[in-house]
Each structure stands twice: as C-alpha cells, then as structure tokens.
Protein backbone atom coordinates (compact mmCIF):
# COMPACT_ATOMS: atom_id res chain seq x y z
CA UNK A 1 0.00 0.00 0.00
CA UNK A 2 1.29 3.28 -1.14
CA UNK A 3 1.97 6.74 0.91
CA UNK A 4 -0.52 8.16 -1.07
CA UNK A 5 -3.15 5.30 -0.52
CA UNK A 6 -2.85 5.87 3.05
CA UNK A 7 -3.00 9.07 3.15
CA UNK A 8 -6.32 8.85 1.13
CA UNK A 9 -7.56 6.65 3.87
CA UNK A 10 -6.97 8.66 6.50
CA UNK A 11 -8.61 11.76 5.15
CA UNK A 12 -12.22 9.63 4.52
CA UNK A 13 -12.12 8.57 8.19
CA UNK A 14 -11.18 11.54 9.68
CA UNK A 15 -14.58 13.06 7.66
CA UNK A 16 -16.12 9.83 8.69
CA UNK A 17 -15.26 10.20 12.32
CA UNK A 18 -16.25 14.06 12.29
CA UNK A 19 -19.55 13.36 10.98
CA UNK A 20 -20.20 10.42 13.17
CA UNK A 21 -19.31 12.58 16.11
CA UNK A 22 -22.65 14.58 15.75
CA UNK A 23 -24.18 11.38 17.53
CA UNK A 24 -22.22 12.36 20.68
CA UNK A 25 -23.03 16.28 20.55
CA UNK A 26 -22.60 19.00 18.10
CA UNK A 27 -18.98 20.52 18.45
CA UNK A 28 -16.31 21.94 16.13
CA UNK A 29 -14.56 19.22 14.60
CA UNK A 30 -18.37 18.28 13.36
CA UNK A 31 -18.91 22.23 11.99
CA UNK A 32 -15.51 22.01 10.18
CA UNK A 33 -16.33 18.65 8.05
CA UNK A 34 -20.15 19.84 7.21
CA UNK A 35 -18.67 23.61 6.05
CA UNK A 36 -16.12 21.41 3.79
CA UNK A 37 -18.92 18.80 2.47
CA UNK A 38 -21.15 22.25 1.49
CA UNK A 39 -18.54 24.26 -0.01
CA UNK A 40 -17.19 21.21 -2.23
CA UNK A 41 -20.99 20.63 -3.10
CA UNK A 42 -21.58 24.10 -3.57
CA UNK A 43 -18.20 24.70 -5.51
CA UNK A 44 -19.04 21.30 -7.53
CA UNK A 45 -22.58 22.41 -8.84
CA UNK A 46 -21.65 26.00 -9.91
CA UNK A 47 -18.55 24.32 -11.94
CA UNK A 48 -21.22 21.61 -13.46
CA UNK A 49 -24.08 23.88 -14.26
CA UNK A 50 -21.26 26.83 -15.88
CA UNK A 51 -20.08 24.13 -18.15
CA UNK A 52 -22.93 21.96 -19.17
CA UNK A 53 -25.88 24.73 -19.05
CA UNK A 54 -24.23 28.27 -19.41
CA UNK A 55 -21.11 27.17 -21.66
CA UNK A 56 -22.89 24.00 -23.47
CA UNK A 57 -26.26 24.75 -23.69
CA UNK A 58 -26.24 28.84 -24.38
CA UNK A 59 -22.45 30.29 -25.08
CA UNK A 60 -21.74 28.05 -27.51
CA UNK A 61 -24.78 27.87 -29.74
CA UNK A 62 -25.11 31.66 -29.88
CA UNK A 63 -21.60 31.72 -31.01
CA UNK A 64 -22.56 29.08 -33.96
CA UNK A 65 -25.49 31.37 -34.80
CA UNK A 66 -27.93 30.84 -32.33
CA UNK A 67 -29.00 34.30 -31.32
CA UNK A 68 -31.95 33.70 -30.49
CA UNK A 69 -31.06 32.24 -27.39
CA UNK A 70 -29.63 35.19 -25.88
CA UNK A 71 -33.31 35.66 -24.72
CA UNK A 72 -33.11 33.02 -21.97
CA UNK A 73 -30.28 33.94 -21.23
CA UNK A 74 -31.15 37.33 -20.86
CA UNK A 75 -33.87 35.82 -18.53
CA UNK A 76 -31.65 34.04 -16.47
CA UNK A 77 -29.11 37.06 -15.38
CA UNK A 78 -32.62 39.16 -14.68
CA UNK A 79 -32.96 36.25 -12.25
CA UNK A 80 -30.26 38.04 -10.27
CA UNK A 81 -31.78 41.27 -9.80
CA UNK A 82 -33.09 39.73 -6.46
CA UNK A 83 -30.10 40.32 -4.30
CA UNK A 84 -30.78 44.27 -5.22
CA UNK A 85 -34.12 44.72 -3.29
CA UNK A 86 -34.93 48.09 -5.06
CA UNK A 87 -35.06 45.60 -8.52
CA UNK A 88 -36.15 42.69 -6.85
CA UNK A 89 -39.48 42.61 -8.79
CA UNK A 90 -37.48 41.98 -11.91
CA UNK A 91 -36.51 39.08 -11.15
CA UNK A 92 -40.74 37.72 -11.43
CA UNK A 93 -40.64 37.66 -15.02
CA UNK A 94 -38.29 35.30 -15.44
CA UNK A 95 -39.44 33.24 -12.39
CA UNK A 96 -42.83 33.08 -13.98
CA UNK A 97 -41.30 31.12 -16.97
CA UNK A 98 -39.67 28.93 -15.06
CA UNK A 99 -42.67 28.44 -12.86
CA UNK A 100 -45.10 27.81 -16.51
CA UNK A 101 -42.25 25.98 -18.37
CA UNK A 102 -42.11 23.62 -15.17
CA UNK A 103 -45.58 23.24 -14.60
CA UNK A 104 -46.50 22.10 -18.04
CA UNK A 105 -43.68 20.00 -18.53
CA UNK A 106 -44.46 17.95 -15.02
CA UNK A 107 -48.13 17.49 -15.78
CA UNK A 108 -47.82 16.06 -18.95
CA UNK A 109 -45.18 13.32 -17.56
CA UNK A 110 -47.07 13.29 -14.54
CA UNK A 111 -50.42 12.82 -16.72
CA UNK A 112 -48.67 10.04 -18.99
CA UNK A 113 -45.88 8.41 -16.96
CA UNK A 114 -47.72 7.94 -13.55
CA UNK A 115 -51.55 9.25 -13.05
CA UNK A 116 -52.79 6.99 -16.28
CA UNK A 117 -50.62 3.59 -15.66
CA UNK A 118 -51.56 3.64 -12.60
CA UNK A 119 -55.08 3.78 -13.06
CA UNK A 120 -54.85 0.82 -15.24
CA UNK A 121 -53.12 -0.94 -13.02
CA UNK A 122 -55.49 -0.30 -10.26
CA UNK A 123 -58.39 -1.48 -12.57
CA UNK A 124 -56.13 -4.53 -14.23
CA UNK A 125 -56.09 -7.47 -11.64
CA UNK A 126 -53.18 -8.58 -10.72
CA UNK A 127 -50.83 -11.56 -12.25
CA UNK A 128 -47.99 -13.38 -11.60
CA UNK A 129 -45.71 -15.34 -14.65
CA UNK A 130 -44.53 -18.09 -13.30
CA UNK A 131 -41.75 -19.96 -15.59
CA UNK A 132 -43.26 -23.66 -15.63
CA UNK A 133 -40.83 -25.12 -18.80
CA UNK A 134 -37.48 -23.22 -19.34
CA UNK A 135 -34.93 -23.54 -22.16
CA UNK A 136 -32.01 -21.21 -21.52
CA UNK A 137 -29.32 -19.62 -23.69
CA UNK A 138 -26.84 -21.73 -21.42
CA UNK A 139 -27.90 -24.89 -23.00
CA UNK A 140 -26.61 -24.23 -26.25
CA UNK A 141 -28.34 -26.91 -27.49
CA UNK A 142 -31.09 -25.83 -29.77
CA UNK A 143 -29.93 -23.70 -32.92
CA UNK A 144 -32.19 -22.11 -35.43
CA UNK A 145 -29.69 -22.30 -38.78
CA UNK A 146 -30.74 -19.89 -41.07
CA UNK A 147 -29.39 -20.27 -44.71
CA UNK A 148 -29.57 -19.05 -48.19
CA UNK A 149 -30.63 -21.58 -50.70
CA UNK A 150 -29.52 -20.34 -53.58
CA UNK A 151 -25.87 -19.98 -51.93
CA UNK A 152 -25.67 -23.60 -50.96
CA UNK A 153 -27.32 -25.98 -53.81
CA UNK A 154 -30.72 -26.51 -54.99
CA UNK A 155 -31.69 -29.63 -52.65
CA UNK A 156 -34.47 -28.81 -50.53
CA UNK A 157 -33.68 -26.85 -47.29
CA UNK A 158 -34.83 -28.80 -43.77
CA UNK A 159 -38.08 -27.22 -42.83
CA UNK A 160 -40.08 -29.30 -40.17
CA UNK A 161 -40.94 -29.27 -36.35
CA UNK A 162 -38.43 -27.98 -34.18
CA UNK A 163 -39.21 -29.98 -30.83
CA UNK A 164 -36.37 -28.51 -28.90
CA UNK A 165 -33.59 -29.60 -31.08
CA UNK A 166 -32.56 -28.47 -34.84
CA UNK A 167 -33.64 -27.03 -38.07
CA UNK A 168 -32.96 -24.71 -41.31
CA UNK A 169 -35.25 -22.28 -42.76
CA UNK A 170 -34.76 -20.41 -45.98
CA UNK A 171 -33.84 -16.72 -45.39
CA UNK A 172 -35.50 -15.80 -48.65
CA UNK A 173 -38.21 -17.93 -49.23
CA UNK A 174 -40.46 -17.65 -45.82
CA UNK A 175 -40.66 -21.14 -45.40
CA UNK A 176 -41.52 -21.34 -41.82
CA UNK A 177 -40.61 -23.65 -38.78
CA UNK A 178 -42.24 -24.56 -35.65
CA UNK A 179 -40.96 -24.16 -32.20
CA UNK A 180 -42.38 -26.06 -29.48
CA UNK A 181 -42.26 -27.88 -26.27
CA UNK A 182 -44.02 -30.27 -23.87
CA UNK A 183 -44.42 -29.67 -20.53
CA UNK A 184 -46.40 -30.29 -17.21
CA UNK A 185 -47.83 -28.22 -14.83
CA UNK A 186 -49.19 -30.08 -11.40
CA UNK A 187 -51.60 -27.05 -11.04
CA UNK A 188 -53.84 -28.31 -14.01
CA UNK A 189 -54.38 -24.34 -15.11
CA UNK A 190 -56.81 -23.41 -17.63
CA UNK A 191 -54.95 -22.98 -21.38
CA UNK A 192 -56.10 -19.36 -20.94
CA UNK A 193 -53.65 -18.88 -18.28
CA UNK A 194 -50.95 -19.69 -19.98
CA UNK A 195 -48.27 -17.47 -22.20
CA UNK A 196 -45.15 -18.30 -23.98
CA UNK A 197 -42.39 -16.58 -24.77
CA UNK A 198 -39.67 -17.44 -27.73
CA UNK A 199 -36.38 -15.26 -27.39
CA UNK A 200 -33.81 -15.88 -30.80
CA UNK A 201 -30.21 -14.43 -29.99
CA UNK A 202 -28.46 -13.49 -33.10
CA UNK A 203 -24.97 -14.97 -34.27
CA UNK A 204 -23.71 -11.24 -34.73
CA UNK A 205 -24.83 -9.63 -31.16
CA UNK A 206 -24.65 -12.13 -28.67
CA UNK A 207 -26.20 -9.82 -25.72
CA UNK A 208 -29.35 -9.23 -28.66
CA UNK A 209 -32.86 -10.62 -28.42
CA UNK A 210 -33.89 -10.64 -32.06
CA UNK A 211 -37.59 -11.80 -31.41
CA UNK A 212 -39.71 -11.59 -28.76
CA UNK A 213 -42.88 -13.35 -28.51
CA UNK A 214 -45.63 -13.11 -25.64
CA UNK A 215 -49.10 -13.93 -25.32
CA UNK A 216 -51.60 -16.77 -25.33
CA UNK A 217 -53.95 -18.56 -28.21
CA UNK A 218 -54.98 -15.19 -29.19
CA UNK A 219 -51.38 -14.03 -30.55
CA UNK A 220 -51.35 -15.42 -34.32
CA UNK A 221 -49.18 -18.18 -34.59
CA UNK A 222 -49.01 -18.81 -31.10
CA UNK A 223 -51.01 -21.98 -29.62
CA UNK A 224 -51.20 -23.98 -26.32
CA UNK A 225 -52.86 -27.44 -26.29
CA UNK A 226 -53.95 -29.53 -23.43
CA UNK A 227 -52.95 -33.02 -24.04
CA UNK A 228 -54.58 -33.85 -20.56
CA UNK A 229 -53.07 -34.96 -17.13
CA UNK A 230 -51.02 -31.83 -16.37
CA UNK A 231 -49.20 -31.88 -20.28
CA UNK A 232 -49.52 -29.16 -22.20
CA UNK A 233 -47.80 -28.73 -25.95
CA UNK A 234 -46.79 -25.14 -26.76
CA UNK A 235 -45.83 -24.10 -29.90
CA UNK A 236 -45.02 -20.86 -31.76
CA UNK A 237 -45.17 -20.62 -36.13
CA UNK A 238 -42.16 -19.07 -37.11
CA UNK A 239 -41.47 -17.73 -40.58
CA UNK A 240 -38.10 -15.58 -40.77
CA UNK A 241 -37.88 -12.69 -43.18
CA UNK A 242 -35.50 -11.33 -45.42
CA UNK A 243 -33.69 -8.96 -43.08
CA UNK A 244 -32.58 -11.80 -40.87
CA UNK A 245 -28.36 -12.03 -40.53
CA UNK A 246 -27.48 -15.70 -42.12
CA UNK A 247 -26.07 -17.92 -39.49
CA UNK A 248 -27.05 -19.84 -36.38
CA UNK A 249 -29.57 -18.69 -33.95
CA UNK A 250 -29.63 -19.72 -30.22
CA UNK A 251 -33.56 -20.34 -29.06
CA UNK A 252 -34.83 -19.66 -25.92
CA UNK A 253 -38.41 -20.74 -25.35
CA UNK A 254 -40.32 -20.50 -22.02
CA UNK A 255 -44.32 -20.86 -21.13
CA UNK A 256 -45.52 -18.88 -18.62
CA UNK A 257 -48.77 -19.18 -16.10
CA UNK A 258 -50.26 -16.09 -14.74
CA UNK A 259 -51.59 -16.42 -11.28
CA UNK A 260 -54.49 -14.01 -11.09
CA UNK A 261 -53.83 -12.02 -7.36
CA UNK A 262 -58.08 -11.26 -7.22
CA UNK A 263 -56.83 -10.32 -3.35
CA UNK A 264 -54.03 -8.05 -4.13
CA UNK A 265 -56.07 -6.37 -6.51
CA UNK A 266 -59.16 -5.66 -4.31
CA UNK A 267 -57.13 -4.09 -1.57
CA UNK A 268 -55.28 -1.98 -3.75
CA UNK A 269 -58.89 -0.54 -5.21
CA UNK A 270 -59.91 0.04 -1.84
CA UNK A 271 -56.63 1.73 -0.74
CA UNK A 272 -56.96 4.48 -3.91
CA UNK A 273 -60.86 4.91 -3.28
CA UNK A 274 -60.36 5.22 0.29
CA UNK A 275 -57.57 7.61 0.33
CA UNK A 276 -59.30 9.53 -2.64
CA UNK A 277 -61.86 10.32 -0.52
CA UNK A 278 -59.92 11.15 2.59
CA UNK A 279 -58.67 14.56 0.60
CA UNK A 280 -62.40 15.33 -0.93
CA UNK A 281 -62.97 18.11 1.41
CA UNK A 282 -65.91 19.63 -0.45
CA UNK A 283 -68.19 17.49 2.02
CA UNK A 284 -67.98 16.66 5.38
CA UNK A 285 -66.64 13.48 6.70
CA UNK A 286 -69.79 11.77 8.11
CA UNK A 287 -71.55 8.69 7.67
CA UNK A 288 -70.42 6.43 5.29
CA UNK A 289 -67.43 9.04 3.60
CA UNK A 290 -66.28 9.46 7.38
CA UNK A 291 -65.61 5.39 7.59
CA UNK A 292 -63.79 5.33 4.56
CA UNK A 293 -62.10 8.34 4.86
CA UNK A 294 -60.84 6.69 8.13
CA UNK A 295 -60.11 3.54 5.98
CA UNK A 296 -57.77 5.75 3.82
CA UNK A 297 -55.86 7.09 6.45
CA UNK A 298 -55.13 3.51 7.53
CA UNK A 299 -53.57 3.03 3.98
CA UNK A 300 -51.89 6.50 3.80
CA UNK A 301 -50.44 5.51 7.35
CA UNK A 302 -48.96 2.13 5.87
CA UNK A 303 -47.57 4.00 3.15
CA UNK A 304 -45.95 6.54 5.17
CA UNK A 305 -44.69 3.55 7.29
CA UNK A 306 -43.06 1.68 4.41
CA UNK A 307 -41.58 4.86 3.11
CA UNK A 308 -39.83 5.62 6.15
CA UNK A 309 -38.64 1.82 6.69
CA UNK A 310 -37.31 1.89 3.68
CA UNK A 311 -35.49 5.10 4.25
CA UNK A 312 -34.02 3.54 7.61
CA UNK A 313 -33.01 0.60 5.46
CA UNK A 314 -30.93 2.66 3.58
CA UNK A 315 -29.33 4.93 5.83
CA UNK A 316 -28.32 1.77 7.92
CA UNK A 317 -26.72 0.38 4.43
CA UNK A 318 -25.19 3.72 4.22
CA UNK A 319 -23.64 3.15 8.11
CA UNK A 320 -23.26 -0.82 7.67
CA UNK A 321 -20.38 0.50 4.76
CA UNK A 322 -19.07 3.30 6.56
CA UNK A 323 -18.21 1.05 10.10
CA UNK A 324 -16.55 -1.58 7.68
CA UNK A 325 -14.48 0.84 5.98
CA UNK A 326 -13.15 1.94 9.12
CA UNK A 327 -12.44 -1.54 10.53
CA UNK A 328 -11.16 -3.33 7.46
CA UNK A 329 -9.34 -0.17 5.23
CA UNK A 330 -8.64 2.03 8.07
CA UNK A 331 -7.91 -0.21 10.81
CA UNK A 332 -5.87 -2.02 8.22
CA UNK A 333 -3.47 0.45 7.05
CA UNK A 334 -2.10 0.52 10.91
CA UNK A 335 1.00 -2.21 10.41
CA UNK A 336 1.72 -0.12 7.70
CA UNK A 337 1.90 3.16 9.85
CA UNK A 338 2.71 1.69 13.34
C-alpha cells in the first residue's frame, strides 16, 4: 500500500469520524467537516451547471449562430436582480417562466408516466408469470440455422418441427418452422392462463434478443394445447424474413402461467378509493365518507410507514459501509503506519 493510498484513507475517516461525532453532541470538529462537504458541493454544482448549461447549452450555440437564445439567457441574469431589493421585482418575469415551463412539462409526464398507468393498473387485476418449462441460452443446445438456398445448392432446405432440437429455414423464401415444447404443470391451469415466450439471440450480437414473442392462443401463430393430465404442448409458427443475418440462432423458449392475485387487486382498489376520498374536502366526513375516509388514512399511514422503513433501510446500508471501511481499510493500514 502506497503513501498516497494511506493518506487517502486517513482523510475519509477523519470526515467519517467528524460526521459520526454529531451522535455524541454537536462541536467543532463536526462544523468544520459539514462547512467542507457544502462548499465542495456548492463549488461542484456551480462548476457543473457553468459548463454543461451556461457554456454547453447557451455560449456556444449563440456563437454558432444561435442568437436567439440570448433571450433566456437574458432571462436568467434578470434572475439576479433579487439580491438588489430596489429591482427585486425583476426578477418575477423570469421566475414566472420557469414556474409555466415547469408546470407544463411535469403534468404532462405526470399525466402520462404515472396518473394513467396507474389507473390501469389499479383497474387490471393482478398476475404473476410463473416460468413452468425453461430452455435457456446456457444450453446451447437448440440452434435455429438460417441459410440461403440459392448460396448452398438446390436440394431442398430442412423445414419441419423444431421440438427442442434443430432445423434450417430459408432466409428468402419464408418457409416457416415450428418451435415447441411439452411440458407439465401439477396445477392443471386453464390454457387461458398460460403465455409463452420465444427469445432468438443473433450470431452477430450475442447480448441481442432478435424476437420476442408473448401472449396466449390469441397471438397469431401462437397456440397452447392440453394433451390432458397436467401436459400441455406449446408451440409458436415461425417464418423468418428477409432482413434476418445468415447464421445460427440460439432459441430460448419458455411458457408462462399467470396467477391471477383477485386479493391483491381488491385491496389496492380500496386503498386508492379510500384515500381519494380522505382529501375530498368539499363534504364533510360523516356517515359512510367518514368510515372510509378513516379507511384511507389507515392506507396512507402504511404508506408513510413503508416509506420511512425503507429510508431507515438505507441509511443503515449507508452506516453498515461506513463502520466496515473503518475496521477493514482504516484499521488495516495501521502495520503499515505503526
């Protein structure tokens, strides 16, 4: 271990050890570490936003042409005119587009990306896909080949059943293949429960997943049959088009059952009705709308409870990797000192 290694050490526990010390009482050695932590944060963020926003973003597309944008920016220096309090009221105009530009930005993501899933989701009961037959990439045991014909001779190209195992398509001619598998399921579900999914991985882009396929009997060329007992055949019609990369394919093929959560789903529809109508406030909380008011703040307690575990989970992380720093790195750069 170097000098400079150690010395390296030595300053992260000393801030370690300062900061820690606030558990004991506030005192100086505490005031010195969190003055350093804000000033290199502070110092940080002016240095990031200069050169991404101001030098990035304005100063060098109004010196490619762009002089349009010496509007906002224009805007943003008026933003300063608050530390003069005789000009302080410039500094609203700009605010307000900040304020507008924010506001309709967030709803519209808010609308799209949060308020509308999740109401689909609460009216959507719940499932669970449970992997009951598996072929992975591992096994590198079933290949899709896919060859030109008129490159190789004009003998008929292999084009049959591919039950887990081997086959050739044409690349230009669409002849198609079919992928399948047997499997049991001790459950006995209905057919309608069931889903596969058929993953090819091409020979150019190993980490790829050239096709994806998911859904049941009503996805076109997709079918699940119960053969009776627990067995169930699954199959997927595959016909490969011209764009396809000559060359062999590794298959993955997997059927899934959903597991319908009816229970899941009916408290989570209570929990957004109920809390809904804890924050209507246009009528007063008696009766009937007082119970389930009272019911939401049940759930809005449980949620506020999970939140903060959570939070304690990760602060203790946080302190879990902090104590064995100091015993393993810092404690172990003593033969080296001493």
């Amino acid at each position: 271990m170097s000098g400079i290694e150690i010395f390296q050490i030595w300053v992260i526990a000393f801030f370690t050890l300062a900061l820690m010390s606030f558990l004991y009482k506030d005192n100086p050695v505490y005031k010195l570490a969190e003055h350093i932590f804000a000033g290199l944060s502070a110092g940080y963020y002016v240095g990031l936003i200069w050169d991404t926003v101001i030098i990035q973003q304005l100063w060098d597309p109004m010196t490619g042409g762009r002089w349009l944008l010496i509007i906002p920016g224009l805007l943003g220096v008026l933003m300063f005119a608050r530390f003069f309090s005789k000009y302080a009221w410039v500094s609203r105009t700009p605010l307000s587009f900040v304020m507008a530009v924010t506001a309709g930005i967030f709803l519209v993501s808010q609308l799209h990306g949060l308020v509308l899933p999740q109401t689909q989701d609460t009216m959507t009961p719940k499932t669970e896909a449970v992997a009951v037959d598996t072929l992975s990439y591992a096994d590198n045991a079933d290949v899709l080949t896919i060859v030109d014909t008129a490159a190789v001779s004009s003998a008929p190209v292999k084009v049959g059943r591919l039950t887990l195992s081997k086959a050739e398509v044409d690349r230009r001619g669409g002849d198609s293949v079919v992928i399948s598998g047997t499997f049991t399921d001790p459950t006995h579900p209905p057919v309608k429960r069931l889903a596969v999914s058929v993953k090819l991985r091409g020979p150019d882009d190993k980490s790829q997943q050239v096709l994806v396929i998911k859904g049941d009997n009503k996805i076109p060329g997709v079918s699940i049959v119960d053969d009776g007992g627990g067995s169930y055949t699954a199959s997927y019609v595959y016909r490969p088009d011209s764009t396809r990369t000559l060359g062999p394919y590794d298959i993955s093929f997997e059927v899934y059952r959903y597991d319908y959560q009816v229970f899941l789903t009916l408290i989570i529809l209570i929990g957004v009705i109920s809390t809904i109508i804890y924050f209507y406030f246009s009528k007063e909380h008696t009766g009937a709308l007082g119970v389930t008011a009272k019911v939401g703040i049940w759930f809005i307690m449980v949620a506020f409870g999970a939140h903060f575990g959570y939070t304690v989970m990760a602060r203790v992380s946080l302190l879990i990797g902090r104590v064995q720093f100091l015993i393993e790195d810092w404690i172990g750069t003593f033969p080296h000192i001493f």
